[in-house]
C-alpha atoms as a PDB file:
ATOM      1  CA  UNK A   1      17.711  17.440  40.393  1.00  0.00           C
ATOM      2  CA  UNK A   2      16.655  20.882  39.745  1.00  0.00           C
ATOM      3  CA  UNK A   3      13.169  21.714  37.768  1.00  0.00           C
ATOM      4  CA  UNK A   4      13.447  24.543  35.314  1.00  0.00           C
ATOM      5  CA  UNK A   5      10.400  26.329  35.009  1.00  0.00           C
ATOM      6  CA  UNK A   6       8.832  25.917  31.577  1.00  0.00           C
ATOM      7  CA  UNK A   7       7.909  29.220  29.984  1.00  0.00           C
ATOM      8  CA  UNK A   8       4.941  29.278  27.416  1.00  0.00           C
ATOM      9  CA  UNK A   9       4.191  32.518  25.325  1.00  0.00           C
ATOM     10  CA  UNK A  10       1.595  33.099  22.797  1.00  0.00           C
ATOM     11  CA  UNK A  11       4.223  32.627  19.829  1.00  0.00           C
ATOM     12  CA  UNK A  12       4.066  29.008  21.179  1.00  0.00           C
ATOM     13  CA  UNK A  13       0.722  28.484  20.019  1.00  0.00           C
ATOM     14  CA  UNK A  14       0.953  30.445  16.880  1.00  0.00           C
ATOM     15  CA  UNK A  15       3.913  27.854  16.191  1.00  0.00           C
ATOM     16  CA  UNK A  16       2.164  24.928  16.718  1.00  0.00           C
ATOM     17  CA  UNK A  17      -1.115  25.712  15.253  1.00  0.00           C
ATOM     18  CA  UNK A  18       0.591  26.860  11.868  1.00  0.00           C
ATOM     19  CA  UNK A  19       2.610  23.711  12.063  1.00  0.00           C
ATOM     20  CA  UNK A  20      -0.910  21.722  13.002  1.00  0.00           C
ATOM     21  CA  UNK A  21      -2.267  23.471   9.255  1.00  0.00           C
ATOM     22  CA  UNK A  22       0.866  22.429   7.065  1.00  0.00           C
ATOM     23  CA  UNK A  23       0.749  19.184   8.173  1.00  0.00           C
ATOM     24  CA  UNK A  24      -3.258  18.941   7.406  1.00  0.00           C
ATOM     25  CA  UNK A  25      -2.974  20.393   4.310  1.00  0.00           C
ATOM     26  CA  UNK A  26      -0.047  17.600   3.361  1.00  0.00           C
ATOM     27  CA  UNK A  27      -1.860  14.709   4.723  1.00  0.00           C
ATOM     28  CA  UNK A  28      -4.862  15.339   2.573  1.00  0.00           C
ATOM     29  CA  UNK A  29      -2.772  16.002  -0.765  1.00  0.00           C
ATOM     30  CA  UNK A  30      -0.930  12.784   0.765  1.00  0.00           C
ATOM     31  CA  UNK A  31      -4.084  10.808   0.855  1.00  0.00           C
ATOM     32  CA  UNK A  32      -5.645  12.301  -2.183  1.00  0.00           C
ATOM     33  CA  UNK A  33      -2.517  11.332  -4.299  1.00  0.00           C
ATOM     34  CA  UNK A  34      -1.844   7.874  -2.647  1.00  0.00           C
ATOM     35  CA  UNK A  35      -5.270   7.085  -3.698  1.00  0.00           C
ATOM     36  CA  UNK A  36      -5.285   8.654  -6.961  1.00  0.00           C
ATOM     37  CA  UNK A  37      -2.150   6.766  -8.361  1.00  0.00           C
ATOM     38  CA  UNK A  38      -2.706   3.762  -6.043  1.00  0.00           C
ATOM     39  CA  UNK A  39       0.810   4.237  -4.287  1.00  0.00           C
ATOM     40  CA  UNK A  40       1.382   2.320  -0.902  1.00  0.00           C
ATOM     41  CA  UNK A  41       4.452   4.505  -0.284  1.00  0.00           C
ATOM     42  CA  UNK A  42       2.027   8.020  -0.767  1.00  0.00           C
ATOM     43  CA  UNK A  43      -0.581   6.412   1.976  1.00  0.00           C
ATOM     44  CA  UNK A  44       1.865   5.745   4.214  1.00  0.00           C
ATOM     45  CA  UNK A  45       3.180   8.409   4.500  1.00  0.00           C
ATOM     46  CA  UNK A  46       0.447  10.330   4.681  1.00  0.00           C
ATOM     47  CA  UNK A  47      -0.185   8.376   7.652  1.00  0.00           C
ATOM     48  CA  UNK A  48       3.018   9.434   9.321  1.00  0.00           C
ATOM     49  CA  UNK A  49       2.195  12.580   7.980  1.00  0.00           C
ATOM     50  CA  UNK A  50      -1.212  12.428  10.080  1.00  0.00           C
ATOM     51  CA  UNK A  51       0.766  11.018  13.609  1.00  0.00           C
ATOM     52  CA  UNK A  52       2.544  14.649  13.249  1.00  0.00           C
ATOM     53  CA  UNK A  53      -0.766  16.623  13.508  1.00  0.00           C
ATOM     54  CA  UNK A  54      -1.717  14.326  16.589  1.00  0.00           C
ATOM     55  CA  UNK A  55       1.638  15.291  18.106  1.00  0.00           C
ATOM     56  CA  UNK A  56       0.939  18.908  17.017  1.00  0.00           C
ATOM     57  CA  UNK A  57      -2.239  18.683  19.128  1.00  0.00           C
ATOM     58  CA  UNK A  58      -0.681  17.027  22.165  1.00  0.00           C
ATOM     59  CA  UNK A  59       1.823  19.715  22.342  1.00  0.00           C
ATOM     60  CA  UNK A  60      -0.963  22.248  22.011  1.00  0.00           C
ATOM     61  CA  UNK A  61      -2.852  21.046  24.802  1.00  0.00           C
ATOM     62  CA  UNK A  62       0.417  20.380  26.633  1.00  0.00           C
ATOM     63  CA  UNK A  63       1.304  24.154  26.105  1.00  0.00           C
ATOM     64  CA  UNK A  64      -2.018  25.102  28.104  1.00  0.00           C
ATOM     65  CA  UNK A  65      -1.833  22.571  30.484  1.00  0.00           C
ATOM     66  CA  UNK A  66       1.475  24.093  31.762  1.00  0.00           C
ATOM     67  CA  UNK A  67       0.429  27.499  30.982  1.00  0.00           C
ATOM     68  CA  UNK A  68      -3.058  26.797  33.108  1.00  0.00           C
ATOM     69  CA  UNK A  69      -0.336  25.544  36.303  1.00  0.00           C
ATOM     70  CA  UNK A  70       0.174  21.919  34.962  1.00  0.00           C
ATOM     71  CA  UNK A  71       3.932  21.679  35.143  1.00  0.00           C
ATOM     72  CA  UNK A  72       4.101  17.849  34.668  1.00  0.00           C
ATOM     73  CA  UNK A  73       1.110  18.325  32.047  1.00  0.00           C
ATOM     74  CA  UNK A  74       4.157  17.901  29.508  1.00  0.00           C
ATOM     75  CA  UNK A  75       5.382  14.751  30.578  1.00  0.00           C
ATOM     76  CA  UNK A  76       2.287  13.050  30.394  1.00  0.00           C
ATOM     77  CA  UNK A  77       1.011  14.038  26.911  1.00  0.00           C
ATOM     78  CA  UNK A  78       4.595  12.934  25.971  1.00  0.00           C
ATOM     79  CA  UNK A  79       4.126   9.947  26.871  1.00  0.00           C
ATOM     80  CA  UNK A  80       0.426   9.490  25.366  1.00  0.00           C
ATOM     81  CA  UNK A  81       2.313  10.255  22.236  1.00  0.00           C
ATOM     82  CA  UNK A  82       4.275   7.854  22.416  1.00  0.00           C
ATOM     83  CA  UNK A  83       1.465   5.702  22.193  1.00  0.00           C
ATOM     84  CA  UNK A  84      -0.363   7.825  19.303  1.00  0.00           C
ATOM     85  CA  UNK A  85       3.112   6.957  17.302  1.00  0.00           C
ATOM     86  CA  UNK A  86       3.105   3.677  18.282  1.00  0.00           C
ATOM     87  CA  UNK A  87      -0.208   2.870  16.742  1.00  0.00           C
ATOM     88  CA  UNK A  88       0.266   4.839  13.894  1.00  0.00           C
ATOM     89  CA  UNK A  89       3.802   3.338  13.164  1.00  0.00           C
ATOM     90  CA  UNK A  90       2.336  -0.267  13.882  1.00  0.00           C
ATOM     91  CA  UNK A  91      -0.600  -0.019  11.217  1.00  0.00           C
ATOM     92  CA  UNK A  92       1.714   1.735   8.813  1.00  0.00           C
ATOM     93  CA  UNK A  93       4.153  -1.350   9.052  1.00  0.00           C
ATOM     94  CA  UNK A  94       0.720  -3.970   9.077  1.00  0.00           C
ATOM     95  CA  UNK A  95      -0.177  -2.429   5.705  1.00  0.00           C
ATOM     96  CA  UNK A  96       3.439  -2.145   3.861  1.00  0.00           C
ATOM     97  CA  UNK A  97       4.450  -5.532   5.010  1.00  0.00           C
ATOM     98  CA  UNK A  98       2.057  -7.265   2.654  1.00  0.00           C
ATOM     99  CA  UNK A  99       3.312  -5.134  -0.720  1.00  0.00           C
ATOM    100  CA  UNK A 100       7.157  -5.678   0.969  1.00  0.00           C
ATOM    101  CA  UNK A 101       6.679 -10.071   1.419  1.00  0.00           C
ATOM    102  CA  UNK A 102       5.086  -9.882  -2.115  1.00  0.00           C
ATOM    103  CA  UNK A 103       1.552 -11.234  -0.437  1.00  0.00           C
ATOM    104  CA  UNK A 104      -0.443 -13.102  -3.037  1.00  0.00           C
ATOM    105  CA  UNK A 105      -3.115 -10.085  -4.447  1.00  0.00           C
ATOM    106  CA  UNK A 106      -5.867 -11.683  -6.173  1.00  0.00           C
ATOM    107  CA  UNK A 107      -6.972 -15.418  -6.269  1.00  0.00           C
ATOM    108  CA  UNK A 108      -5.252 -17.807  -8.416  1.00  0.00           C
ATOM    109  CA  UNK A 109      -8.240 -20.278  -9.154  1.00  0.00           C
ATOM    110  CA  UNK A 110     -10.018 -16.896 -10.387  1.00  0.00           C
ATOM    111  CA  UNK A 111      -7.170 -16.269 -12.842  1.00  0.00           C
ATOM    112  CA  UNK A 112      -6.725 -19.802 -13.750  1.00  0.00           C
ATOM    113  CA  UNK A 113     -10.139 -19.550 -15.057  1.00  0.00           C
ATOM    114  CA  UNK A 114     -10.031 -16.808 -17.247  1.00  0.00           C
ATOM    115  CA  UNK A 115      -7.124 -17.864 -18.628  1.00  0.00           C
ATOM    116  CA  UNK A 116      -8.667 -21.522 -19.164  1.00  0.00           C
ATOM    117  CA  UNK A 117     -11.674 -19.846 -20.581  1.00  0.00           C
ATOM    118  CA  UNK A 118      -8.874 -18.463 -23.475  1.00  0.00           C
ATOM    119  CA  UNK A 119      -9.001 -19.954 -26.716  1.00  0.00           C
ATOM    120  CA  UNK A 120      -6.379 -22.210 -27.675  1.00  0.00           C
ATOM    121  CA  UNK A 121      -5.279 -22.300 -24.148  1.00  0.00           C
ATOM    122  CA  UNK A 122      -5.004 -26.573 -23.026  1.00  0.00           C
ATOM    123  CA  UNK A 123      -3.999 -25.499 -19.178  1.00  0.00           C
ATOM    124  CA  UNK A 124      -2.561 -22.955 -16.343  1.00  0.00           C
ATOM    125  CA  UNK A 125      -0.563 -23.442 -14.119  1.00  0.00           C
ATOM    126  CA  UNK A 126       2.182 -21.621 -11.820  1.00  0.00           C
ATOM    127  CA  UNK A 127      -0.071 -18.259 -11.580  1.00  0.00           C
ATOM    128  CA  UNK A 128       1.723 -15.736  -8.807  1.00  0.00           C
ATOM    129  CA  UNK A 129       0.493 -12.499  -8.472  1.00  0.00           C
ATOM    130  CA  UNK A 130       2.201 -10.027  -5.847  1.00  0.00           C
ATOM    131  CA  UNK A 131       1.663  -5.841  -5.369  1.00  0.00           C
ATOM    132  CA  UNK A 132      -1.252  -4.049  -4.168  1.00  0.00           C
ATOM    133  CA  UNK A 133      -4.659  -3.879  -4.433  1.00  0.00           C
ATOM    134  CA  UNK A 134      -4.229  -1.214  -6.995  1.00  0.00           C
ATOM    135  CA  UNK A 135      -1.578  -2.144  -8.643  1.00  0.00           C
ATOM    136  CA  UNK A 136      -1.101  -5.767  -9.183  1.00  0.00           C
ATOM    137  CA  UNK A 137       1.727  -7.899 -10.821  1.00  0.00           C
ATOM    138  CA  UNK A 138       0.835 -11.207 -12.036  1.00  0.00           C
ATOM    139  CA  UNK A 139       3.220 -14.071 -13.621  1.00  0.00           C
ATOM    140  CA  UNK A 140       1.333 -17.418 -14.594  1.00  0.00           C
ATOM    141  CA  UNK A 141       2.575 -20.272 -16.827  1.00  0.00           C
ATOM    142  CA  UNK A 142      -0.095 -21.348 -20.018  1.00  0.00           C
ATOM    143  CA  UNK A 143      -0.018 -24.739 -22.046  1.00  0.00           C
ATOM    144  CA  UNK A 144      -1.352 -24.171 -25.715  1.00  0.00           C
ATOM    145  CA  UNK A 145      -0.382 -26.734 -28.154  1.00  0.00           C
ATOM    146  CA  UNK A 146       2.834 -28.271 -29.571  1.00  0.00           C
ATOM    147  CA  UNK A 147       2.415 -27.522 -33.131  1.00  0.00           C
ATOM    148  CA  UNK A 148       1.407 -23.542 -32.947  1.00  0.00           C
ATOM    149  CA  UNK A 149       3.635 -21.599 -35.154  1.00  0.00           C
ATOM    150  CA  UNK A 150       5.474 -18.720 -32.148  1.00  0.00           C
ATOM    151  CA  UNK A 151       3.116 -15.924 -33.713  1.00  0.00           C
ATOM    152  CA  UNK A 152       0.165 -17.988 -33.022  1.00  0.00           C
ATOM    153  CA  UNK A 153       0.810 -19.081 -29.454  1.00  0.00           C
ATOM    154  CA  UNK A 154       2.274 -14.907 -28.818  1.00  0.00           C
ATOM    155  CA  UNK A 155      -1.368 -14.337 -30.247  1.00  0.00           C
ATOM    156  CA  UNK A 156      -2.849 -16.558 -27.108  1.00  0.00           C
ATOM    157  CA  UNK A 157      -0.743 -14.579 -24.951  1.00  0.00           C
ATOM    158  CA  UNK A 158      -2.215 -11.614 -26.327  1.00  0.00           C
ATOM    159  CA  UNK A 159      -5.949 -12.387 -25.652  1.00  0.00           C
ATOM    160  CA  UNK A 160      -4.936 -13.770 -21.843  1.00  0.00           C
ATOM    161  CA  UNK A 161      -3.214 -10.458 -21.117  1.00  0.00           C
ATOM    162  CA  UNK A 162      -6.456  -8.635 -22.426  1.00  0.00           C
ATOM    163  CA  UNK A 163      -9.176 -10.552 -20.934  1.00  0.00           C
ATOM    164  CA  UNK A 164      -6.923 -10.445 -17.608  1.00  0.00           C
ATOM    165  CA  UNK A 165      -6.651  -6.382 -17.998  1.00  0.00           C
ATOM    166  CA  UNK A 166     -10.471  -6.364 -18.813  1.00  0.00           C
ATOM    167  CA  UNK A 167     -11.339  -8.525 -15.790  1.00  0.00           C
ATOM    168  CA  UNK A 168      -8.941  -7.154 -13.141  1.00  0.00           C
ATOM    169  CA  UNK A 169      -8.152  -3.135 -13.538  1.00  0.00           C
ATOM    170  CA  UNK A 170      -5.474  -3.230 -10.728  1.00  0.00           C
ATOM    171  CA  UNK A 171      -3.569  -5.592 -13.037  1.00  0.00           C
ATOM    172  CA  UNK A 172      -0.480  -3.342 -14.387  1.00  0.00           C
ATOM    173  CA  UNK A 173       2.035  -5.782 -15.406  1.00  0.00           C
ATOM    174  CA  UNK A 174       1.358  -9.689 -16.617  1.00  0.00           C
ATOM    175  CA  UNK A 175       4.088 -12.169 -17.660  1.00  0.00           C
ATOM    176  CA  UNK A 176       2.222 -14.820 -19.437  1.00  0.00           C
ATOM    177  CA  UNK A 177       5.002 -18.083 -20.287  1.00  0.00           C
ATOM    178  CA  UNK A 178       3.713 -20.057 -23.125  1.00  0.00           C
ATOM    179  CA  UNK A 179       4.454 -23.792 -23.236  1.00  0.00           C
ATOM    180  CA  UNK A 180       3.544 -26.560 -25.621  1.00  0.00           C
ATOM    181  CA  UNK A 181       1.569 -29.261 -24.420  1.00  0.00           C
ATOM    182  CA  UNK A 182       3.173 -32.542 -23.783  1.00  0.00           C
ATOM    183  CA  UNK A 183       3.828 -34.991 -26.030  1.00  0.00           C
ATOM    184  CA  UNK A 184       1.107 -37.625 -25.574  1.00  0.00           C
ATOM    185  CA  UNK A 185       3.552 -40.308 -23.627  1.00  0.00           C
ATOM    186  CA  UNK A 186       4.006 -37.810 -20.966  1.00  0.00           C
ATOM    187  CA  UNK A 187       0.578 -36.830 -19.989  1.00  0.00           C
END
């Protein structure tokens, strides 16, 4: 197997450093933005985003490596690479895996007491929540009782989903399912 000699010019560098800046400039607007509107999706790939400018780098140094005499300087910074990606790819899919198996977000006893804490509310009971920190989805299940006319017990459901807004910000969407109590024989 014949080795080709691996040529590196100054318009090498200029190619990788100007490649190096775009891909800064979109992993903070990335980052910024991912924060801003609390999107998993942003940060993530502003961490992919951010394994490109460590690849950048690696080339760069490979570039002077081989340009310094280092012929094989190339095949070892790809494979450190590899590794950068790795890591980078791993913690991306550690952090999107939670949002993806809906992971429970905030704690249900927590809810079940502000919701118990409700007027008119008699018990709680199948609370889920699923999302992200910063952008929660809850679903929970209230008792209020039997002989509410529908506006009054949509009224309950009312005050839950604002003192569940006013206690947890991240909280963008809430289901609340209003049941009547039991009749007394079945308690």
């Amino acid at each position: 197997m014949q080795e080709s000699a691996v040529v590196v010019t100054d318009t090498s560098f200029i190619i990788m450093f100007l490649t190096m800046g775009v891909n800064i400039f979109v992993m903070l607007y990335e980052s910024k933005k991912g924060k801003q509107f609390g999107s998993d999706f942003l940060t993530a790939d502003a961490m992919h985003t951010k394994s490109d400018i460590f690849v950048s780098l690696a080339v760069i140094v490979s570039l002077f490596l081989t340009k310094a005499g280092y012929p094989r300087a190339d095949t070892i910074v790809g494979i450190i690479i590899t590794f950068f990606i790795a890591r980078i790819g791993y913690r991306i899919l550690r952090d999107a895996s939670n949002v993806l198996v809906d992971t429970i977000c905030l704690d249900t006893s927590t809810i079940e007491s502000v919701v118990n804490s409700t007027d008119g509310v008699i018990g709680c009971h199948d609370v889920r929540s699923r999302g992200s920190a910063n952008s929660v989805y809850l679903d929970l299940h209230v008792l209020v009782g039997r002989n509410l006319s529908i506006e009054q017990a949509h009224g309950i459901a009312d005050s839950i989903e604002e003192k569940i807004r006013k206690e947890f910000p991240a909280v963008v969407d809430i289901v609340v399912h209003v049941e009547p109590e039991p009749p007394e024989n079945e308690t």
